[in-house]
N, C-alpha and C. Protein backbone atom coordinates (compact mmCIF):
# COMPACT_ATOMS: atom_id res chain seq x y z
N UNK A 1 -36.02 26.68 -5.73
CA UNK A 1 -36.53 26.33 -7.06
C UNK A 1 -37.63 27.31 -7.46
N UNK A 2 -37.40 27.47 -8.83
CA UNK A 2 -38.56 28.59 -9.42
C UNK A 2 -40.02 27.58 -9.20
N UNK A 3 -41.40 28.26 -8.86
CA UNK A 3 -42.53 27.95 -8.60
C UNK A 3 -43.33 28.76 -9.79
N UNK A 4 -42.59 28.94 -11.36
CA UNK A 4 -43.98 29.34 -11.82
C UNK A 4 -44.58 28.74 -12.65
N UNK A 5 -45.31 28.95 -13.06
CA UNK A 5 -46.76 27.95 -14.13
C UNK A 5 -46.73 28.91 -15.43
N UNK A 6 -46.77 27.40 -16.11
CA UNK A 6 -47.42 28.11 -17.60
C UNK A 6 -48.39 27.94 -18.21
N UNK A 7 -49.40 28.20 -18.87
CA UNK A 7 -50.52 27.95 -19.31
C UNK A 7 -50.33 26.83 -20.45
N UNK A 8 -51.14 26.01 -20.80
CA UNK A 8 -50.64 24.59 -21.58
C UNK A 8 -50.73 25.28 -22.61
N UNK A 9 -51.56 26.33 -22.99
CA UNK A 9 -51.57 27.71 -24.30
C UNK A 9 -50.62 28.03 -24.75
N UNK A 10 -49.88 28.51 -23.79
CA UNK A 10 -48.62 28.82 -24.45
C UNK A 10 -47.65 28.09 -24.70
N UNK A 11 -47.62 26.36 -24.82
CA UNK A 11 -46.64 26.08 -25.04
C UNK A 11 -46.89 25.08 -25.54
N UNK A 12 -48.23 24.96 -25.66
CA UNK A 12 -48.70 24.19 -27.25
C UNK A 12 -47.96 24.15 -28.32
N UNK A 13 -47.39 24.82 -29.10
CA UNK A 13 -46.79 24.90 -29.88
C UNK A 13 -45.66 25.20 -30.06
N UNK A 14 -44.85 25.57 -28.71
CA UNK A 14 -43.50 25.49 -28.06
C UNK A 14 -42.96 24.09 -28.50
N UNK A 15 -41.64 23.63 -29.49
CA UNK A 15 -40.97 22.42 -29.28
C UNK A 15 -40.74 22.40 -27.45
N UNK A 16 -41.00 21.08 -27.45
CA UNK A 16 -40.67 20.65 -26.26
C UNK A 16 -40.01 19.17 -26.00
N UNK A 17 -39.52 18.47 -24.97
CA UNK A 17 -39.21 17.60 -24.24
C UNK A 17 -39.98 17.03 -23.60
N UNK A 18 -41.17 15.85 -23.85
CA UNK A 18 -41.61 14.94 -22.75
C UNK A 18 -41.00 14.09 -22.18
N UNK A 19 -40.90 13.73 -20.82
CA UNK A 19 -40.13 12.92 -20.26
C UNK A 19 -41.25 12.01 -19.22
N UNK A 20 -41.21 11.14 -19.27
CA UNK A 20 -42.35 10.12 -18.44
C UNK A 20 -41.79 8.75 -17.73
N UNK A 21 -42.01 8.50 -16.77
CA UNK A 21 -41.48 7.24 -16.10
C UNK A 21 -42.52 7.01 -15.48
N UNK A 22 -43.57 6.14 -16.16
CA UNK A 22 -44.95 6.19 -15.37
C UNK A 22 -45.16 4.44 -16.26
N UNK A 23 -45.98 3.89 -15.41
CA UNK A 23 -46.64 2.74 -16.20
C UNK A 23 -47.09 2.80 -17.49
N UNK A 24 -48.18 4.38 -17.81
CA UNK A 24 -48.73 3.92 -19.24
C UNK A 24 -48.78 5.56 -19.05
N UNK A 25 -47.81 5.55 -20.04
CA UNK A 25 -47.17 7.25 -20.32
C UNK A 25 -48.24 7.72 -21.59
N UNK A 26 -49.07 6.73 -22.66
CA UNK A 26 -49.25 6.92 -23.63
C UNK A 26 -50.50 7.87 -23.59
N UNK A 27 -51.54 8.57 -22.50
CA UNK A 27 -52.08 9.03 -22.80
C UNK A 27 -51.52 10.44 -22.22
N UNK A 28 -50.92 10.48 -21.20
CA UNK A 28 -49.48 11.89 -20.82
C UNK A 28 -49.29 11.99 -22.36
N UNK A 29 -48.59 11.57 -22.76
CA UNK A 29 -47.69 11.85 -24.49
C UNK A 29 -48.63 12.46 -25.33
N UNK A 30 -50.01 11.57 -25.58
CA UNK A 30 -50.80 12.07 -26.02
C UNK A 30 -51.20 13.23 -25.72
N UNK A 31 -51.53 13.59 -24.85
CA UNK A 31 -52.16 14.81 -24.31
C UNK A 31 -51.41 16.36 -24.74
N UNK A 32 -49.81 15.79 -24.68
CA UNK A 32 -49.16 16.99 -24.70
C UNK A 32 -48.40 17.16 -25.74
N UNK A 33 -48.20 16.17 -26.49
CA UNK A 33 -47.04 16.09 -27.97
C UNK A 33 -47.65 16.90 -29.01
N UNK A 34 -46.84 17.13 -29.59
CA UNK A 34 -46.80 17.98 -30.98
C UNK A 34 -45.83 17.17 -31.67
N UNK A 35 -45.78 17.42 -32.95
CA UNK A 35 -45.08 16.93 -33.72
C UNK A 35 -43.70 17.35 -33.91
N UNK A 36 -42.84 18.35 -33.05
CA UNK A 36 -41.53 18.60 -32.99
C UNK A 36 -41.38 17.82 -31.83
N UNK A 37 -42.00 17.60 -31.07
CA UNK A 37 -41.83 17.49 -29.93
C UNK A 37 -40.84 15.91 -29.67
N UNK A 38 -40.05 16.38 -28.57
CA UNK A 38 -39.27 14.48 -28.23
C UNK A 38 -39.95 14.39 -27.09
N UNK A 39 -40.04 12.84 -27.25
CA UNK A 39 -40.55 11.90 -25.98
C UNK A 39 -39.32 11.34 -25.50
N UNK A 40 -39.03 11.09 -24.12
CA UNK A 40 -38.30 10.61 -23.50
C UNK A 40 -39.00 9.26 -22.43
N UNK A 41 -38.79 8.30 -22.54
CA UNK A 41 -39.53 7.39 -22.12
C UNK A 41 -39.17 6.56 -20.80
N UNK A 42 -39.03 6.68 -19.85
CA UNK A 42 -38.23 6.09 -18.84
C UNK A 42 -39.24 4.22 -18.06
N UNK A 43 -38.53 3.45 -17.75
CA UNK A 43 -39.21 2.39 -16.83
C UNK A 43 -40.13 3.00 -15.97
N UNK A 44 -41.56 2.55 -15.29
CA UNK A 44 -42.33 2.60 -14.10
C UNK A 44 -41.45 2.93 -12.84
N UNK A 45 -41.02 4.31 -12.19
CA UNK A 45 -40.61 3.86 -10.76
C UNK A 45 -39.32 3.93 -10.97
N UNK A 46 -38.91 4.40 -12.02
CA UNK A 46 -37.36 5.01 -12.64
C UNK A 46 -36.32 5.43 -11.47
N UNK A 47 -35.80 5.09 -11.49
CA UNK A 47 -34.49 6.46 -10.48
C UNK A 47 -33.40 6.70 -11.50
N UNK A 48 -33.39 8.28 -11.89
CA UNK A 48 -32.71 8.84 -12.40
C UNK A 48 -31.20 8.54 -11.89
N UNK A 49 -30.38 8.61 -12.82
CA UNK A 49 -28.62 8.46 -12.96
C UNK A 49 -28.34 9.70 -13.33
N UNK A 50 -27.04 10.32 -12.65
CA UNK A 50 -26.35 11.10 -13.51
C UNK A 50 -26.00 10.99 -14.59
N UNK A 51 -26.52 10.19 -15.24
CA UNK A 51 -26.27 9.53 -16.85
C UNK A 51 -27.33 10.29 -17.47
N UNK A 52 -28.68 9.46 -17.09
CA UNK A 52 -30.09 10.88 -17.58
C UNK A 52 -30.05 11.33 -17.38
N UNK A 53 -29.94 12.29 -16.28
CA UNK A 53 -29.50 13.56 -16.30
C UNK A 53 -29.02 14.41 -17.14
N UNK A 54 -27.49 14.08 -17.38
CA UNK A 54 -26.90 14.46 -18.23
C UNK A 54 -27.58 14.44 -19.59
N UNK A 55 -27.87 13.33 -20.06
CA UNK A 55 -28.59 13.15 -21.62
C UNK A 55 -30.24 14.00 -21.67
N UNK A 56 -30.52 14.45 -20.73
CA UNK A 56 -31.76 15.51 -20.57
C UNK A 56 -31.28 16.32 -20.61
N UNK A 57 -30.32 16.95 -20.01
CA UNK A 57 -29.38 18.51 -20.30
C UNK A 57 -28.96 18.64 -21.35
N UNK A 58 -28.18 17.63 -21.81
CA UNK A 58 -27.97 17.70 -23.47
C UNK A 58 -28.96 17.96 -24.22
N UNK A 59 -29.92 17.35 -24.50
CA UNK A 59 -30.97 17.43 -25.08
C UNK A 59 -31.68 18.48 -25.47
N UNK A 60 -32.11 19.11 -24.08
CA UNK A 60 -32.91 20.01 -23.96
C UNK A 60 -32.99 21.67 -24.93
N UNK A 61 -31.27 21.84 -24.80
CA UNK A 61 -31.35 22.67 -25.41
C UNK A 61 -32.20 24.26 -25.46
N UNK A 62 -32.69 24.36 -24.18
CA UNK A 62 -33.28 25.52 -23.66
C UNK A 62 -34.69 25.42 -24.13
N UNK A 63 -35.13 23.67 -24.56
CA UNK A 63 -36.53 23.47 -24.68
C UNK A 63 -37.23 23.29 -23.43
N UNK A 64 -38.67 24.01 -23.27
CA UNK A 64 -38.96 23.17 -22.07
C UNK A 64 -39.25 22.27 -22.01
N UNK A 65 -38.59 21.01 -20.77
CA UNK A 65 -39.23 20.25 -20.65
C UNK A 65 -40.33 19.92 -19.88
N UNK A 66 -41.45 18.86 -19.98
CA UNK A 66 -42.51 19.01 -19.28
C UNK A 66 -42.39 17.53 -18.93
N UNK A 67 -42.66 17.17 -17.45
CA UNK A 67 -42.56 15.74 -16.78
C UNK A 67 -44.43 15.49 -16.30
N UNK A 68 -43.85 14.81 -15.71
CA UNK A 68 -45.08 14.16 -14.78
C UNK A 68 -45.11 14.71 -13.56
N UNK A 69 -45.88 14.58 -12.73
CA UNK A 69 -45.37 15.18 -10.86
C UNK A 69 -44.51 14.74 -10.52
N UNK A 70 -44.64 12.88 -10.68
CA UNK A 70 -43.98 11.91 -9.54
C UNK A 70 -42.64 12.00 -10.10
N UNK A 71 -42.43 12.33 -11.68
CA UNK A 71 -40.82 11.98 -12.29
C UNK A 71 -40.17 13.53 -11.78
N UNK A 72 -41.32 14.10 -11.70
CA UNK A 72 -40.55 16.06 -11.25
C UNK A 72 -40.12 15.87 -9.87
N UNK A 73 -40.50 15.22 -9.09
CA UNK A 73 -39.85 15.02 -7.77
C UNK A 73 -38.31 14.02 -7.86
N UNK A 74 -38.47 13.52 -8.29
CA UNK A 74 -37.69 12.66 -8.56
C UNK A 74 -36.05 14.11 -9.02
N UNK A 75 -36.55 14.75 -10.06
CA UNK A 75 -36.20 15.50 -10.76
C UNK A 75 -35.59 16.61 -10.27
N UNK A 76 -36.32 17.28 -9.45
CA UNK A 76 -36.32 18.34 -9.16
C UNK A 76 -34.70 19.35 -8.45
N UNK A 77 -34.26 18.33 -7.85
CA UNK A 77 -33.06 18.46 -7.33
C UNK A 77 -31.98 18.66 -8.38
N UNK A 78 -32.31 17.88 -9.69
CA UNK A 78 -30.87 18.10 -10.69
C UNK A 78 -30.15 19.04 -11.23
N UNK A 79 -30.89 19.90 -10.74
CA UNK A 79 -30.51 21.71 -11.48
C UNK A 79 -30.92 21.30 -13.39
N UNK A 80 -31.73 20.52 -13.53
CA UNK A 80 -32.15 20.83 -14.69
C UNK A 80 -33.00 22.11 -15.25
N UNK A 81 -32.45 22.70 -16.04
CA UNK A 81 -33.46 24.01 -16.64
C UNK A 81 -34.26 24.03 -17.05
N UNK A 82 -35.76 24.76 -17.10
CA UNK A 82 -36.61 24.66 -17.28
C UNK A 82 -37.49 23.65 -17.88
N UNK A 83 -37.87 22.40 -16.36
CA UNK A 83 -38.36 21.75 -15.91
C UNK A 83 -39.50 21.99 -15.60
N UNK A 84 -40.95 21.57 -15.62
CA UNK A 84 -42.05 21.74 -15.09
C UNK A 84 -42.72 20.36 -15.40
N UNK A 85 -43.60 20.19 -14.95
CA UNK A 85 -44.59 19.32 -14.47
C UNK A 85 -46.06 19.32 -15.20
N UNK A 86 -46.65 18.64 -15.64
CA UNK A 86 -48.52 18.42 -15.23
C UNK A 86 -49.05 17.79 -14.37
N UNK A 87 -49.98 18.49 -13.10
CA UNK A 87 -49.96 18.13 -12.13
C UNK A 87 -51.33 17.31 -13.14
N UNK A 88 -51.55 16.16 -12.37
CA UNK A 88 -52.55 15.14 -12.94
C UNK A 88 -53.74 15.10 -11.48
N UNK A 89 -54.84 15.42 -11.20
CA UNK A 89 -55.67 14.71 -10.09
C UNK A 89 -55.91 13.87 -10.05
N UNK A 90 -55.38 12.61 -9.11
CA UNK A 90 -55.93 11.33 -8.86
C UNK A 90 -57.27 11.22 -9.15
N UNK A 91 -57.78 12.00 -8.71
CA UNK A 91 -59.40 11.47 -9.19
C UNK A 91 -59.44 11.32 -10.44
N UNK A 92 -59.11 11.60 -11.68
CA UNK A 92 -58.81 11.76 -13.09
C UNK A 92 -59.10 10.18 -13.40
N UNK A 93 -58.13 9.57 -12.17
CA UNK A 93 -57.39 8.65 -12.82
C UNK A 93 -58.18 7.18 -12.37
N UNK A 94 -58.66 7.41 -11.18
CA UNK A 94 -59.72 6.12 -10.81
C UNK A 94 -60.52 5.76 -12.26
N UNK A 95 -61.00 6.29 -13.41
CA UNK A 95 -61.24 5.65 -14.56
C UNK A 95 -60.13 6.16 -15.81
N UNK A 96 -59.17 5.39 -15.70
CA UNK A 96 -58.54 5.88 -16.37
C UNK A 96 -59.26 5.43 -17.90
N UNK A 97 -59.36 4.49 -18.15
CA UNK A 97 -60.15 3.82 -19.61
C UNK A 97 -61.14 5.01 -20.05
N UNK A 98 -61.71 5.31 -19.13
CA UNK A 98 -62.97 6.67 -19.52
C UNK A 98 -61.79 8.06 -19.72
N UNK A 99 -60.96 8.30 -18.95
CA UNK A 99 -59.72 9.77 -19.25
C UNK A 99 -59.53 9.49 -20.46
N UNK A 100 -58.46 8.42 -20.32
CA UNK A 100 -58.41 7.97 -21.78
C UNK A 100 -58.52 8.20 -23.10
N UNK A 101 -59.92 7.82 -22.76
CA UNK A 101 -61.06 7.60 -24.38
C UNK A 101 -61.04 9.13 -24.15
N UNK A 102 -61.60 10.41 -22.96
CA UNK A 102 -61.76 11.47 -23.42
C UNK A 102 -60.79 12.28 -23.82
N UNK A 103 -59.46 12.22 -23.24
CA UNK A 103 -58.25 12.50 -23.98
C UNK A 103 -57.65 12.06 -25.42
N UNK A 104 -58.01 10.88 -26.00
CA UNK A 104 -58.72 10.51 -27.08
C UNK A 104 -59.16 10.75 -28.08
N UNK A 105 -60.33 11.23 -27.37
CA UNK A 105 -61.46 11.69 -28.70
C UNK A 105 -60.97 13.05 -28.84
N UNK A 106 -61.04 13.55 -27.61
CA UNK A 106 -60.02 15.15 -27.87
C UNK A 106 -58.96 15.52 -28.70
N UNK A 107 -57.75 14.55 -28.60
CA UNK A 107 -56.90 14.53 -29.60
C UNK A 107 -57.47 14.11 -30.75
N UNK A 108 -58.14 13.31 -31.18
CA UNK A 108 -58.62 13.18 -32.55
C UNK A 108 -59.57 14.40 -33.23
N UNK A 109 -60.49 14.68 -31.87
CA UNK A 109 -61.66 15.87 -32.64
C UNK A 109 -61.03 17.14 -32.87
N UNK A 110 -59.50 17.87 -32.02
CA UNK A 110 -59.07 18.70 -32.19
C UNK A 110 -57.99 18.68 -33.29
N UNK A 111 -57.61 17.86 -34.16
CA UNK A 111 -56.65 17.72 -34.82
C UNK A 111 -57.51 17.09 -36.10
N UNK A 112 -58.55 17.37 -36.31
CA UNK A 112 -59.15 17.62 -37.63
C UNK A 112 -59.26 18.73 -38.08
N UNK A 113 -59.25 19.73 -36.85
CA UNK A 113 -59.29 20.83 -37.61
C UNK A 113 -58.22 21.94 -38.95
């Protein structure tokens, strides 16, 4: 599997594919959506089907998509194309209510401009 990174810079404004299977995807989404952008929304603890699969390949369309860690493992094996991840630090997340709010206010204070 390819190991490279992209800067969240450059693909800010890249249409993209979010895909999330996490308890509370809404501040992931937040963080990374644009307004072309599709969300793909999966259950907590998901196990992928060759069914999603498939409907992510369709989709994609040579957009990147960007997951979570835990759904990229999950993932990683499908020969899906350009697939990547935001790695998140647990520590982030012990307050998540405080990430949150600062992911948050971020999206609100940066999108006045």
């Amino acid at each position: 599997s390819n190991n490279k990174t992209l800067d969240l810079k450059e693909i800010e404004n890249s249409e993209k594919i979010i895909i999330a299977g996490i308890a509370n995807p809404k501040p992931f989404f937040n963080y990374l959506k644009n307004n072309n952008d599709q969300i793909i929304t999966f259950p907590d603890h998901h196990h992928f089907t060759e069914n999603d699969i498939q409907n992510i390949k369709n989709q994609s369309n040579n957009k990147i998509i960007i997951t979570t860690e835990k759904d990229y493992v999950r993932l990683k094996n499908s020969k899906i194309d350009n697939l990547f991840y935001l790695p998140i630090k647990s520590k982030i997340i012990k307050d998540e209510t405080n990430f949150n709010q600062k992911i948050l206010n971020y999206v609100e204070s940066s999108s006045r401009n």
